[in-house]
Protein backbone atom coordinates (compact mmCIF):
# COMPACT_ATOMS: atom_id res chain seq x y z
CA UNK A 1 15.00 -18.49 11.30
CA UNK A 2 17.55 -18.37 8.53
CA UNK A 3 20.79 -17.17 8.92
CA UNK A 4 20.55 -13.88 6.92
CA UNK A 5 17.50 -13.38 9.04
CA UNK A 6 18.96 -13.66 12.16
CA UNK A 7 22.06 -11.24 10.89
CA UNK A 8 19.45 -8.80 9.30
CA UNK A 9 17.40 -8.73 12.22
CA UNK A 10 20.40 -7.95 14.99
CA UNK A 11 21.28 -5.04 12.38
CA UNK A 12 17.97 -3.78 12.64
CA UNK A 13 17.91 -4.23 16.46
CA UNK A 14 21.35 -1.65 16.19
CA UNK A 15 19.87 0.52 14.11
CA UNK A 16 16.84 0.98 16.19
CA UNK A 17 19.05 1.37 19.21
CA UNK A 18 21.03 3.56 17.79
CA UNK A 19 17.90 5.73 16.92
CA UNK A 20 16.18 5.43 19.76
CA UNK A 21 19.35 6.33 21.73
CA UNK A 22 19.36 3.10 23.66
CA UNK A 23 22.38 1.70 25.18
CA UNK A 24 20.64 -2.09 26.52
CA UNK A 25 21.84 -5.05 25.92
CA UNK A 26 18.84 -7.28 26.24
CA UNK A 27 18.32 -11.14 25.84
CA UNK A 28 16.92 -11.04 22.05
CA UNK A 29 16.08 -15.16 22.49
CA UNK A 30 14.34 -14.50 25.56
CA UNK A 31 12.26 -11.93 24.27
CA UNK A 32 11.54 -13.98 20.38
CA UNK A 33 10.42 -16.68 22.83
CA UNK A 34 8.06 -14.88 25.07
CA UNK A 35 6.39 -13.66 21.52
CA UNK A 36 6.01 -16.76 19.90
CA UNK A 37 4.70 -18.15 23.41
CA UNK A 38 1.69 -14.95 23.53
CA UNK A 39 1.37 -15.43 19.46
CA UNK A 40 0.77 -19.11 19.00
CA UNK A 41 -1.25 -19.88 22.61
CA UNK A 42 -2.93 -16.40 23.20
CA UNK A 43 -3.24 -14.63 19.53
CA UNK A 44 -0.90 -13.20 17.24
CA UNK A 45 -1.68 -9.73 17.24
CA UNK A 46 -1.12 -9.95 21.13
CA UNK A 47 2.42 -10.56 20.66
CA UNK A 48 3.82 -7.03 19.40
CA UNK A 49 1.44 -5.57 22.04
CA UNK A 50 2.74 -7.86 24.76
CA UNK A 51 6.59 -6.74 23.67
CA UNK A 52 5.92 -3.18 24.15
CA UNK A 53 4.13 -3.61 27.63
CA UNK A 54 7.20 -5.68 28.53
CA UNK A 55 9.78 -2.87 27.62
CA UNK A 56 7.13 -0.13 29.18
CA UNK A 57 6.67 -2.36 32.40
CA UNK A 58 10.55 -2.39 32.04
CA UNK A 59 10.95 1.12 31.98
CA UNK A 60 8.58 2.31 34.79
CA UNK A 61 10.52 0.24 37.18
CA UNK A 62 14.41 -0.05 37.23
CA UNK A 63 15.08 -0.08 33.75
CA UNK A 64 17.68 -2.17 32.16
CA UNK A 65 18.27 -5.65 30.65
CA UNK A 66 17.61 -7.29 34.32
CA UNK A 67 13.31 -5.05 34.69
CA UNK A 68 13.37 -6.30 30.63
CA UNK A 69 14.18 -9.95 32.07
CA UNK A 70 12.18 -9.65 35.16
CA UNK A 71 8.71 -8.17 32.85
CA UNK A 72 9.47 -10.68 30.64
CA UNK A 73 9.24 -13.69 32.63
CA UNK A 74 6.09 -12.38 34.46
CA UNK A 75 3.98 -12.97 30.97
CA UNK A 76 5.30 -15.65 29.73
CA UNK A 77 4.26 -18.17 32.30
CA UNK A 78 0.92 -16.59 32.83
CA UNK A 79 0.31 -16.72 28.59
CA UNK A 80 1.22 -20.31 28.92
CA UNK A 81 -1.12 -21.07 31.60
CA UNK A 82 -3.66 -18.94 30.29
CA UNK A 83 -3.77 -21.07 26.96
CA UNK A 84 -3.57 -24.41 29.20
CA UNK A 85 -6.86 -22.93 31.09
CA UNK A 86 -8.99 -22.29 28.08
CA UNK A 87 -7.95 -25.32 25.94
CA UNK A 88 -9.49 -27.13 29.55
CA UNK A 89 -11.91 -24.80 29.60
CA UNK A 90 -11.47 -23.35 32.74
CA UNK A 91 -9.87 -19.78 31.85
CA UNK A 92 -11.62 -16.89 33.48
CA UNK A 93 -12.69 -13.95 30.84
């Protein structure tokens, strides 16, 4: 990602907290990662759908940057594996 990007996307990340009324300070590379993980081995659209179960998975727990962590890591591994299964064709459906 180019720098102006990266700088335009962090201001839209404040804005959106700001709007939403959010005060969390989450791991942004953490969370790009996990997306381009779900996007390039499960399917793109998955990605945005994957983020938003993350923060609501998130939310119905503890809350905060540590439940964003915790969701996060929980599909990232399994969307790896996932992809790993069907490219051997042994994935379940």
């Amino acid at each position: 990602m180019r720098t102006d990007e990266v700088n335009r996307m962090h201001e839209w990340i404040a804005a959106a907290r700001t709007e939403l009324g959010l005060d969390l300070d989450v791991d942004i590379a953490e969370l790009l990662d996990m997306t381009k993980v779900v996007a390039h081995e499960v399917a793109r659209p998955a990605a945005p759908i994957t983020s938003f179960l993350v923060g609501y998975a998130a939310a119905l727990r503890t809350g905060g940057a540590g439940a964003v962590w915790e969701a996060n890591r929980r599909v990232t591994g399994p969307a790896e594996q996932w992809a790993a299964e069907r490219e051997n064709g042994t994935a379940a459906l």
